[in-house]
C-alpha atoms as a PDB file:
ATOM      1  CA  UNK A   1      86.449  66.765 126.750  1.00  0.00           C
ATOM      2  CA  UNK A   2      85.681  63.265 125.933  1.00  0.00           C
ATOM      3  CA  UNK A   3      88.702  60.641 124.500  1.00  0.00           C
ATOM      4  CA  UNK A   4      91.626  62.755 124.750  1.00  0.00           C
ATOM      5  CA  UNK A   5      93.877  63.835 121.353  1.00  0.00           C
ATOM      6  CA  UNK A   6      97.582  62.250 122.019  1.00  0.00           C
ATOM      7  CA  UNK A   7      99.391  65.559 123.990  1.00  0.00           C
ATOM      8  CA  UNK A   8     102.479  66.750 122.534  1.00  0.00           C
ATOM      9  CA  UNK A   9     104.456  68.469 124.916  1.00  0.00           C
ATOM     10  CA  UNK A  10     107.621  68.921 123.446  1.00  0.00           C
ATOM     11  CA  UNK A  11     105.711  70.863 120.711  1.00  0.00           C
ATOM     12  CA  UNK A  12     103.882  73.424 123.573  1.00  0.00           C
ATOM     13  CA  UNK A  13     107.590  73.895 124.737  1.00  0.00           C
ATOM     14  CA  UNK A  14     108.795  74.614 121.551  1.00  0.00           C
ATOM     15  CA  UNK A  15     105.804  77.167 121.203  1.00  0.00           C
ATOM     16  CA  UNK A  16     106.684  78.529 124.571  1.00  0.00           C
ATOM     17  CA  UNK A  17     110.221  78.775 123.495  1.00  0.00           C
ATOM     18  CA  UNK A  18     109.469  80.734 120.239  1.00  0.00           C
ATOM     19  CA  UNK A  19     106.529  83.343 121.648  1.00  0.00           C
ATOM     20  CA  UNK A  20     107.806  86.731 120.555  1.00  0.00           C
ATOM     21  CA  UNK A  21     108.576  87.997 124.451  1.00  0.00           C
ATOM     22  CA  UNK A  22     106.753  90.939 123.962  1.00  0.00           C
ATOM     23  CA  UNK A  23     103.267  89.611 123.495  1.00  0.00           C
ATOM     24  CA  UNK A  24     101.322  87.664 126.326  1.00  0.00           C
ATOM     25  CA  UNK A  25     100.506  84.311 125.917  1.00  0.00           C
ATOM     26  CA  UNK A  26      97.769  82.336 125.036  1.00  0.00           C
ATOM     27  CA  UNK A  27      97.115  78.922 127.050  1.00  0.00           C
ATOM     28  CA  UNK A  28      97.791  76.240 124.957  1.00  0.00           C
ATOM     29  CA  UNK A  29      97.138  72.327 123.936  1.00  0.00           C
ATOM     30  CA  UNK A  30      99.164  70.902 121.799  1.00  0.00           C
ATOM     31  CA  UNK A  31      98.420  67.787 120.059  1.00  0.00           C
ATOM     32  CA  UNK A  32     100.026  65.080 117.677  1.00  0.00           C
ATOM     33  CA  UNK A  33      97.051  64.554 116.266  1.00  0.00           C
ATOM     34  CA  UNK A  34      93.435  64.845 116.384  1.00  0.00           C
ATOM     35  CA  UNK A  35      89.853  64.998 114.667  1.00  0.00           C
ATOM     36  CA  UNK A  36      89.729  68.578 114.608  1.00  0.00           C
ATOM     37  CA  UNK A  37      91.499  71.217 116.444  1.00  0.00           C
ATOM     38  CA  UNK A  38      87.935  73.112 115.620  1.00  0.00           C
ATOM     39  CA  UNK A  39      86.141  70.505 117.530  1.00  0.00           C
ATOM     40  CA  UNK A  40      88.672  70.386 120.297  1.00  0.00           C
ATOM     41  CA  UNK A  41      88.640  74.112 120.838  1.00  0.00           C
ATOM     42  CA  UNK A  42      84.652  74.238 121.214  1.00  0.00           C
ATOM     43  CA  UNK A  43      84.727  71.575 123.546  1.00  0.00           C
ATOM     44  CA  UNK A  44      87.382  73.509 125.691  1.00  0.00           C
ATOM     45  CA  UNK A  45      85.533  76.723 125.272  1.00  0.00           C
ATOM     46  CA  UNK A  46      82.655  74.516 127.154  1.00  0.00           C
ATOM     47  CA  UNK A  47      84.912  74.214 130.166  1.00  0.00           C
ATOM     48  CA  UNK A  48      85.559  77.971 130.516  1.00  0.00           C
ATOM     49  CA  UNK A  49      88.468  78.435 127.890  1.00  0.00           C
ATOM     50  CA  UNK A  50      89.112  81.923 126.424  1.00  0.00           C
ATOM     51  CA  UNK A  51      92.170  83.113 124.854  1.00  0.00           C
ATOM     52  CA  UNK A  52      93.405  79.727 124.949  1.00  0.00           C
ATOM     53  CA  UNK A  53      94.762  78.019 121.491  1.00  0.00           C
ATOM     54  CA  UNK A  54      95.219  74.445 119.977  1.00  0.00           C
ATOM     55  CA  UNK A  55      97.739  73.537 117.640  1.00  0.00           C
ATOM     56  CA  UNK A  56      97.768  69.823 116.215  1.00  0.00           C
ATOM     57  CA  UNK A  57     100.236  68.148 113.438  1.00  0.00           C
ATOM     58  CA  UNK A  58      97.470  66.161 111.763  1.00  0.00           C
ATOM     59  CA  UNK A  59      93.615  66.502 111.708  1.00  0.00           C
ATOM     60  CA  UNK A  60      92.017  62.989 110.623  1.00  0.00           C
ATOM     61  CA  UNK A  61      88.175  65.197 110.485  1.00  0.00           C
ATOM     62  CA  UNK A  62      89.479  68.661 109.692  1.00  0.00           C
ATOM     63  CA  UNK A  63      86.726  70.535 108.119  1.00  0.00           C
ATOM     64  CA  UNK A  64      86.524  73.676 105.921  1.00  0.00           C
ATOM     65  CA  UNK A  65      83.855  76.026 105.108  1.00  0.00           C
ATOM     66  CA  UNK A  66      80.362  74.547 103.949  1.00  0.00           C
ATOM     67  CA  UNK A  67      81.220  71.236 106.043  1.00  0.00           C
ATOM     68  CA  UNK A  68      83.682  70.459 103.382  1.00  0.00           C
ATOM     69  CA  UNK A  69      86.754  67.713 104.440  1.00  0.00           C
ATOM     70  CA  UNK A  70      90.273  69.486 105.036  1.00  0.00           C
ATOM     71  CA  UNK A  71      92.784  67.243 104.309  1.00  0.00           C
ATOM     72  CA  UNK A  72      94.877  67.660 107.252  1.00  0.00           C
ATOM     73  CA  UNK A  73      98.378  65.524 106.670  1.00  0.00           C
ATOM     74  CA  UNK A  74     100.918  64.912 109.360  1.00  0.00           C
ATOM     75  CA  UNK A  75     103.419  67.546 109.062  1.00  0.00           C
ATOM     76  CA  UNK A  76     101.403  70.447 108.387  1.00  0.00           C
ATOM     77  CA  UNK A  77     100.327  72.859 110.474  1.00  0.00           C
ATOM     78  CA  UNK A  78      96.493  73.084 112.074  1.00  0.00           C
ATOM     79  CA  UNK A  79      95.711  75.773 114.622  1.00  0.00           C
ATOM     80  CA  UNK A  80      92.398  76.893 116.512  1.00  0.00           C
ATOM     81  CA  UNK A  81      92.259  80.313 118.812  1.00  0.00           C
ATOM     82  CA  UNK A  82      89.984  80.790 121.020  1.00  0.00           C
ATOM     83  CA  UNK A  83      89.381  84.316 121.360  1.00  0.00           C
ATOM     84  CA  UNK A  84      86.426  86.791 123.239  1.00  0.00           C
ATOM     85  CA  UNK A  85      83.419  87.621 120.672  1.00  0.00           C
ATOM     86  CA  UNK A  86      83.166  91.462 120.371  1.00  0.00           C
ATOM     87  CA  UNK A  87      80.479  92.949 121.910  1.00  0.00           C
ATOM     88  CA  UNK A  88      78.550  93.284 118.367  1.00  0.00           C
ATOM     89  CA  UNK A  89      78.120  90.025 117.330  1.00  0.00           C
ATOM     90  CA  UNK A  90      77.393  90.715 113.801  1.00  0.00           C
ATOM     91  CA  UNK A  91      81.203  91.868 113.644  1.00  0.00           C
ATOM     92  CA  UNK A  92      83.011  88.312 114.696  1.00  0.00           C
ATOM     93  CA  UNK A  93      83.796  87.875 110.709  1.00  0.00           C
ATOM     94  CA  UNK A  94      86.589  90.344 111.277  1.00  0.00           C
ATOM     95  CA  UNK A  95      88.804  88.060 113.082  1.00  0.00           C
ATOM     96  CA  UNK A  96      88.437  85.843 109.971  1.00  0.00           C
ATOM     97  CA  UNK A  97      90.362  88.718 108.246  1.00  0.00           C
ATOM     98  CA  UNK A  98      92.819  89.092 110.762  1.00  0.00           C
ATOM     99  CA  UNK A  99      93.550  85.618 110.199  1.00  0.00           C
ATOM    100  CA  UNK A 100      94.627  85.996 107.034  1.00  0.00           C
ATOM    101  CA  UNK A 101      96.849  89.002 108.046  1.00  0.00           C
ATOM    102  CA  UNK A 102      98.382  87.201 110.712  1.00  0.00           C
ATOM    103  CA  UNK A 103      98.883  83.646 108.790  1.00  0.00           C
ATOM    104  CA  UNK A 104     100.823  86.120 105.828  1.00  0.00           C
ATOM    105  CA  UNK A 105     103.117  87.675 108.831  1.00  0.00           C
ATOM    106  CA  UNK A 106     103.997  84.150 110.575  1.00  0.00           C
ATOM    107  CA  UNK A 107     104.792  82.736 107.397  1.00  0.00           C
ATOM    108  CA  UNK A 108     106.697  85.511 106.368  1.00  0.00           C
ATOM    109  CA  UNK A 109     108.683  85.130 109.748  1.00  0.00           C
ATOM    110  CA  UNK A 110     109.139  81.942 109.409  1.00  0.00           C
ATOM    111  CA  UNK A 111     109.519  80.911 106.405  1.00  0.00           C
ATOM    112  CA  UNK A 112     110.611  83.539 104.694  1.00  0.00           C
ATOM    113  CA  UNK A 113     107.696  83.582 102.207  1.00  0.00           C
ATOM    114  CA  UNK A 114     105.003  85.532 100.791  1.00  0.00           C
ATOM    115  CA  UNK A 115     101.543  83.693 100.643  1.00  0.00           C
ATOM    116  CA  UNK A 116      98.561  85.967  99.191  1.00  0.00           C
ATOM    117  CA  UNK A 117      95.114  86.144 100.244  1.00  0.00           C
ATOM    118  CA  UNK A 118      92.040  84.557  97.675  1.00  0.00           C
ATOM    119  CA  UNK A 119      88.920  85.812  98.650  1.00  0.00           C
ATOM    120  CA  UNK A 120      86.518  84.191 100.890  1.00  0.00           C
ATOM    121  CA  UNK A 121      89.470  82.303 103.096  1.00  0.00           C
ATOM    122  CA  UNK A 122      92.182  81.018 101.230  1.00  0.00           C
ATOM    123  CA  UNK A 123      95.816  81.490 101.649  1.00  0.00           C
ATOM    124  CA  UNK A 124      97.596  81.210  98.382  1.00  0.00           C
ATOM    125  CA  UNK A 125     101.360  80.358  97.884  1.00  0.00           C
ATOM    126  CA  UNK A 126     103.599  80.518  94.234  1.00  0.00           C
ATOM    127  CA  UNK A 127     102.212  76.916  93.408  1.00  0.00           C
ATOM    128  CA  UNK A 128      98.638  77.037  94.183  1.00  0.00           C
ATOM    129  CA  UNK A 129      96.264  76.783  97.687  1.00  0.00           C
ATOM    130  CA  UNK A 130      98.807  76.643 101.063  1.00  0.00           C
ATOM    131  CA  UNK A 131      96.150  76.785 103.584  1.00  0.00           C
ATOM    132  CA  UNK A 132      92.864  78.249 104.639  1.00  0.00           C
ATOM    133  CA  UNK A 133      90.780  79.643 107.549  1.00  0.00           C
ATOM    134  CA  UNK A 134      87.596  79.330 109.177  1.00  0.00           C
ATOM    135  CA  UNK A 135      85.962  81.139 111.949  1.00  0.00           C
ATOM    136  CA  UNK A 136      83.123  80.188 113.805  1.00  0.00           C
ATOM    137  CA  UNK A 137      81.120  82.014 116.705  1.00  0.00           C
ATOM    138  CA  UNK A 138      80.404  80.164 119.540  1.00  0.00           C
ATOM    139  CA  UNK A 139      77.723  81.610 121.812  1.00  0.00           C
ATOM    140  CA  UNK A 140      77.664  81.365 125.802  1.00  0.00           C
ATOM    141  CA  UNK A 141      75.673  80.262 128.731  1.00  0.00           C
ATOM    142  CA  UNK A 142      75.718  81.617 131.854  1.00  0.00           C
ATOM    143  CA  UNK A 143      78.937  82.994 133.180  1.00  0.00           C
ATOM    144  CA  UNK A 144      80.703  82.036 130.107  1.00  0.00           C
ATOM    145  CA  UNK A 145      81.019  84.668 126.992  1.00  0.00           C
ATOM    146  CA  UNK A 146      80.703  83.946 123.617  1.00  0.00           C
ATOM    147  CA  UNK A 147      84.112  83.522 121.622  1.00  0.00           C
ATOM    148  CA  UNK A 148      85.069  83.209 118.200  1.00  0.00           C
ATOM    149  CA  UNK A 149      87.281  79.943 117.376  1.00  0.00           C
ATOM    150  CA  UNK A 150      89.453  80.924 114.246  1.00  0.00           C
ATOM    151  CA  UNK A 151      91.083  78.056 112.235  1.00  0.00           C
ATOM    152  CA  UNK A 152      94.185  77.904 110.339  1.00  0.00           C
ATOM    153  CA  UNK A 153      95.373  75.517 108.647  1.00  0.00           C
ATOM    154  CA  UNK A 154      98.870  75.600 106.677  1.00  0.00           C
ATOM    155  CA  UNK A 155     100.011  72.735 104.779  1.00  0.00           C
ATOM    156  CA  UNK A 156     103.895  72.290 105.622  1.00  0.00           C
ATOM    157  CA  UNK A 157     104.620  68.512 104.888  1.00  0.00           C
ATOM    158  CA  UNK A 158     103.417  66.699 102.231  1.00  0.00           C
ATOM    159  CA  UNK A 159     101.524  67.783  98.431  1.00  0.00           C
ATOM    160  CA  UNK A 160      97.735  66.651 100.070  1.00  0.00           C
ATOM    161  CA  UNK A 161      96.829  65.581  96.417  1.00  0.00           C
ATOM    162  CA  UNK A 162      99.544  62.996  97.394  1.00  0.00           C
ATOM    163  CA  UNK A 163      97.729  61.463 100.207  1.00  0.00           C
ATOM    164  CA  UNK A 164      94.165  61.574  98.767  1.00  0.00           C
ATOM    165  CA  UNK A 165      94.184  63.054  95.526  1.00  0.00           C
ATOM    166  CA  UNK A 166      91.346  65.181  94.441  1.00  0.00           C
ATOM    167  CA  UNK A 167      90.363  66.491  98.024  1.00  0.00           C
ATOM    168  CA  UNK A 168      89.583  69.980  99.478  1.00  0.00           C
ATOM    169  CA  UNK A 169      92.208  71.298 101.143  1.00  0.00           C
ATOM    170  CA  UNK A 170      95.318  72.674 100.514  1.00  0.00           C
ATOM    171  CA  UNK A 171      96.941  71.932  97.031  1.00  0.00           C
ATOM    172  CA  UNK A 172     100.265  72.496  97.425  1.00  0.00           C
ATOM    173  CA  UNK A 173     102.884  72.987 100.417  1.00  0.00           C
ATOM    174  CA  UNK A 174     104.954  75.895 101.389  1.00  0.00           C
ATOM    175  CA  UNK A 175     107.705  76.152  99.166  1.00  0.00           C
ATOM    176  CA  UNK A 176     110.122  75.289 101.648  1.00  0.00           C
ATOM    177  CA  UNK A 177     108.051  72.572 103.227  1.00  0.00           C
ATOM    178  CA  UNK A 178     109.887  70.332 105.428  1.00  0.00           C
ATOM    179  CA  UNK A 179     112.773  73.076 106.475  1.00  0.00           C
ATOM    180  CA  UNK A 180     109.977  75.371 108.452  1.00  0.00           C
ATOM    181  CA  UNK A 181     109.876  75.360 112.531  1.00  0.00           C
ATOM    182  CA  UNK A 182     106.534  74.686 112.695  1.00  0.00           C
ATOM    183  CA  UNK A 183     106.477  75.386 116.669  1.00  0.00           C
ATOM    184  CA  UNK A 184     107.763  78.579 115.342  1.00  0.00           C
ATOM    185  CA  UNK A 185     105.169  79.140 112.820  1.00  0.00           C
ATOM    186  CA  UNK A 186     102.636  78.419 115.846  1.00  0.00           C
ATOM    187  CA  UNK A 187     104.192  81.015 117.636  1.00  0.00           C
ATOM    188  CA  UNK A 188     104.022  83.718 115.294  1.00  0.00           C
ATOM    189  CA  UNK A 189     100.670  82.975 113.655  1.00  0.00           C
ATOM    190  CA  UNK A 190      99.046  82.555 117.284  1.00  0.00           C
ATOM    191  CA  UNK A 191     100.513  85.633 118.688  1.00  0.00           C
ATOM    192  CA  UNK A 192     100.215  88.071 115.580  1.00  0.00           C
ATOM    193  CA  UNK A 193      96.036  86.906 115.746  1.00  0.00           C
ATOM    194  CA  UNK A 194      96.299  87.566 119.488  1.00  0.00           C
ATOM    195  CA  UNK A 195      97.548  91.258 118.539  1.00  0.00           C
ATOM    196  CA  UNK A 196      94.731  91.650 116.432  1.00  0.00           C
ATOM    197  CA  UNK A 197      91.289  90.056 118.519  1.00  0.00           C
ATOM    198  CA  UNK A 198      90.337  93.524 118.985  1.00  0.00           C
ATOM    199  CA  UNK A 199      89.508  94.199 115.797  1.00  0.00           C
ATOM    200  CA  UNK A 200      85.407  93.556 116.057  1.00  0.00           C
ATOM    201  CA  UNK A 201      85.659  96.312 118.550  1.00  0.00           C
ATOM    202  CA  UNK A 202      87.970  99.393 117.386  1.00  0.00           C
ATOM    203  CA  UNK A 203      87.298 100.752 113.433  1.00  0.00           C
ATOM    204  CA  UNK A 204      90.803 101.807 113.110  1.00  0.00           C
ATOM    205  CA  UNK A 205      92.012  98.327 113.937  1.00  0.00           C
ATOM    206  CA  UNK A 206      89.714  96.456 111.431  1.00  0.00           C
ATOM    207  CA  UNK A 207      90.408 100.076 108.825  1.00  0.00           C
ATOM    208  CA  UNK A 208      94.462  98.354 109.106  1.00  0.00           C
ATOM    209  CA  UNK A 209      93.577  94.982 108.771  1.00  0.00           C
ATOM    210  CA  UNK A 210      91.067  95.039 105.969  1.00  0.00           C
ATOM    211  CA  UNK A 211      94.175  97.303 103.988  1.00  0.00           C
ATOM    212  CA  UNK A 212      96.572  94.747 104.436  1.00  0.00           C
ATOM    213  CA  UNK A 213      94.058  91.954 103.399  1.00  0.00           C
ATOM    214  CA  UNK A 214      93.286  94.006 100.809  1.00  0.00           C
ATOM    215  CA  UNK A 215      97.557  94.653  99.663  1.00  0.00           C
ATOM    216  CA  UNK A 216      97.918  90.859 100.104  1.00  0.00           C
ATOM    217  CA  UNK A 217      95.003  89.947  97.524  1.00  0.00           C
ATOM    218  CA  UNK A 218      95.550  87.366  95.169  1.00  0.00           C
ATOM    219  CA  UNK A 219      93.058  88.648  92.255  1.00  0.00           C
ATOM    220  CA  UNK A 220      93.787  92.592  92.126  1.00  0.00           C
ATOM    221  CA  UNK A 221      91.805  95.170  90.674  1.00  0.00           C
ATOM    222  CA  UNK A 222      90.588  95.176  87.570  1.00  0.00           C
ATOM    223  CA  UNK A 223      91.023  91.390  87.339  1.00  0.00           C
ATOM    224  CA  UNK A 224      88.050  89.848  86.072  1.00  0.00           C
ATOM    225  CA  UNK A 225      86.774  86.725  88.295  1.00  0.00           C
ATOM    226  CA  UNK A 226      84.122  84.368  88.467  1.00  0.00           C
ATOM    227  CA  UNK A 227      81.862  83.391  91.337  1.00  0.00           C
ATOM    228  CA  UNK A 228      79.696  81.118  92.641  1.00  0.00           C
ATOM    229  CA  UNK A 229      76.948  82.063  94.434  1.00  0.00           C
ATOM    230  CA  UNK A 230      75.172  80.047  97.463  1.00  0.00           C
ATOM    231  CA  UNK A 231      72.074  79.372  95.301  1.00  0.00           C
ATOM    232  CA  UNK A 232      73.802  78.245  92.320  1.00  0.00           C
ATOM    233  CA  UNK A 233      73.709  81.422  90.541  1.00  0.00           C
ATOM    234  CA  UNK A 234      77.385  82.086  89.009  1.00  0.00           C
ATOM    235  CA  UNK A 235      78.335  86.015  89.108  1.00  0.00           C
ATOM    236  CA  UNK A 236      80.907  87.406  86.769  1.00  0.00           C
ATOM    237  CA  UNK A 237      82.840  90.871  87.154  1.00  0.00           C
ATOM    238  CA  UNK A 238      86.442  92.579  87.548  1.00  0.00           C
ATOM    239  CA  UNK A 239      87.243  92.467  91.245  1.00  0.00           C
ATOM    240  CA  UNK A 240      87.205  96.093  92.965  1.00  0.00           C
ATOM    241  CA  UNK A 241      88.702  95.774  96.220  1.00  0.00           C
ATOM    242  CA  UNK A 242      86.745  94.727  99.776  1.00  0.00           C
ATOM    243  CA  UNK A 243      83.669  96.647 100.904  1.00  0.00           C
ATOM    244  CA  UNK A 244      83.967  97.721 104.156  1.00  0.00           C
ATOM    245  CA  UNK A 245      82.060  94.573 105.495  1.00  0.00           C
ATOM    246  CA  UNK A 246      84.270  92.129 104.068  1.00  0.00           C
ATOM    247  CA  UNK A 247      82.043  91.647 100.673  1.00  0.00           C
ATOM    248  CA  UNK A 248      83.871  91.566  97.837  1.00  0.00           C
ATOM    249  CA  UNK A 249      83.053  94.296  95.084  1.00  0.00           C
ATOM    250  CA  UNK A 250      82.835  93.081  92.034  1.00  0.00           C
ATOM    251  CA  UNK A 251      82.747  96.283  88.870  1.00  0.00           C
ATOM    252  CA  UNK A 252      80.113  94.331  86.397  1.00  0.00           C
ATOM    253  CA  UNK A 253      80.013  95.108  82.336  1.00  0.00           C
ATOM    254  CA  UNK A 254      78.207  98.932  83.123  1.00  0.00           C
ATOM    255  CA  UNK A 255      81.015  99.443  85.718  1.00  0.00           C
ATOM    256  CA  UNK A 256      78.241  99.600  88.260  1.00  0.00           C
ATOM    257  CA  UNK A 257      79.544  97.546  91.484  1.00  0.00           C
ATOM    258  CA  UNK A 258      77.720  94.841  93.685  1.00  0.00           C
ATOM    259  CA  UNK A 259      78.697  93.569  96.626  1.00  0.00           C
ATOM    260  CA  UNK A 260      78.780  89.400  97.126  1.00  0.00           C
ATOM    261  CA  UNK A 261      79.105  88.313 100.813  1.00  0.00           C
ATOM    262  CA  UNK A 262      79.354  84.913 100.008  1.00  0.00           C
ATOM    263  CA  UNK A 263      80.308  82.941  97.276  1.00  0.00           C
ATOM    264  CA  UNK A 264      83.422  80.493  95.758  1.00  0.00           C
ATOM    265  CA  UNK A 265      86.057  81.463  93.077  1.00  0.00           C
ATOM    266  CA  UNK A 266      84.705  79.450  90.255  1.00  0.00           C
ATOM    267  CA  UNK A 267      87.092  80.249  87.524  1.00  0.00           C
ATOM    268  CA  UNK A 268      89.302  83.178  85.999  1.00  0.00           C
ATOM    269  CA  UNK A 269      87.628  84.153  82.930  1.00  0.00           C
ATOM    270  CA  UNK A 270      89.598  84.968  80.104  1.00  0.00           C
END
């Protein structure tokens, strides 16, 4: 896997120790630190990994969607799964979504807060951005299946606009930053996701999930929002709920609805 991340093994037994007991367990790496746990996780994929996990207190190249830098600080919390593609490709973007419901649980759990979801993949807490996910598909090669790798990453230490001010990432930490069991947190976020990798492949599954995305939404319906699209083109509209491919439906001026795939919260509009 090339220059090994610095192990943390007291973490992985603190994980261990924490696993609700009745949910199997994922193989694990722990980490104190390392580029990304994104990168880490493909490269262990490449030697046969699947439902495997790895969990790291600092990211030095953690990434976000677009390429965009994550600002990763020590003390937060940065997790990649490693879980089996579903058999229709095109549907690996649900595990994104049960990210988000299983980041809101764990947090919940351990914490004892409430962070909301913000449409594409962010994970909102009372004083701004707490964390965000990204899922990638990674295909196979001979005996080895594709898999999805899901990130999360949860800021539990330090503000990030502390330690490089005006970066992506997270832009605030948990309320209670600093008190939180992180291995905990691991535990519960890992195994809550693990619950949930079958959602590409049973309707009813991804019918639950996409509701409780959908309950935990930051910008309810009827809010009005503006996006930006890939190509530059900004969309405006009052937010409608999520279509049943993820999109978000937006209600425009005519109340007619369109459906935007992609795009980034640009501003509230007043």
């Amino acid at each position: 896997m090339g220059t090994r991340a610095p192990e943390a093994p007291e973490l992985a037994q603190a994980i261990a120790a924490a696993w609700p007991a009745d949910r199997p367990r994922l193989a694990l790496r722990a980490l104190r630190s390392c580029g990304s746990t994104m990168d880490v996780a493909r490269a262990w994929h490449r030697e046969g990994a699947v439902r495997a996990a790895v969990v790291a207190l600092e990211q030095t190249a953690g990434r976000g969607r677009l390429g965009r830098r994550f600002v990763s600080p020590r003390g937060g919390l940065y997790v990649t799964a490693i879980l089996p593609a579903p058999a229709r490709l095109d549907l690996a973007f649900r595990l994104g979504f049960a990210a988000a419901v299983a980041a809101r649980d764990a947090v919940r759990a351990a914490a004892g807060e409430t962070v909301e979801f913000d449409w594409p993949n962010d994970l909102v807490g009372d004083r701004g951005k707490v964390g965000g996910i990204l899922s990638e598909l990674v295909t196979g090669t001979g005996s080895r299946p594709p898999a999805v790798l899901v990130g999360v990453g949860l800021n539990a230490g330090p503000d990030p606009r502390a330690v490089e001010p005006g970066s992506a990432g997270p832009a605030a930490p948990l309320a209670r930053a600093g008190a939180i069991d992180l291995a905990r947190l691991a535990a519960e976020l890992l195994a809550g996701l693990d619950a949930l990798a079958d959602v590409g492949e049973r309707d009813g599954r991804w019918r639950f999930v996409l509701q409780c995305v959908e309950a935990s939404m930051r910008r309810t319906a009827g809010e009005p929002v503006a996006l930006r699209a890939p190509d530059g083109r900004r969309i405006a509209g009052r937010v409608a709920g999520l279509a049943w491919d993820g999109s978000l439906r937006l209600a425009g001026p005519d109340g007619r609805e369109r459906l935007v795939r992609y795009g980034e919260v640009e501003r509230m509009e007043s």
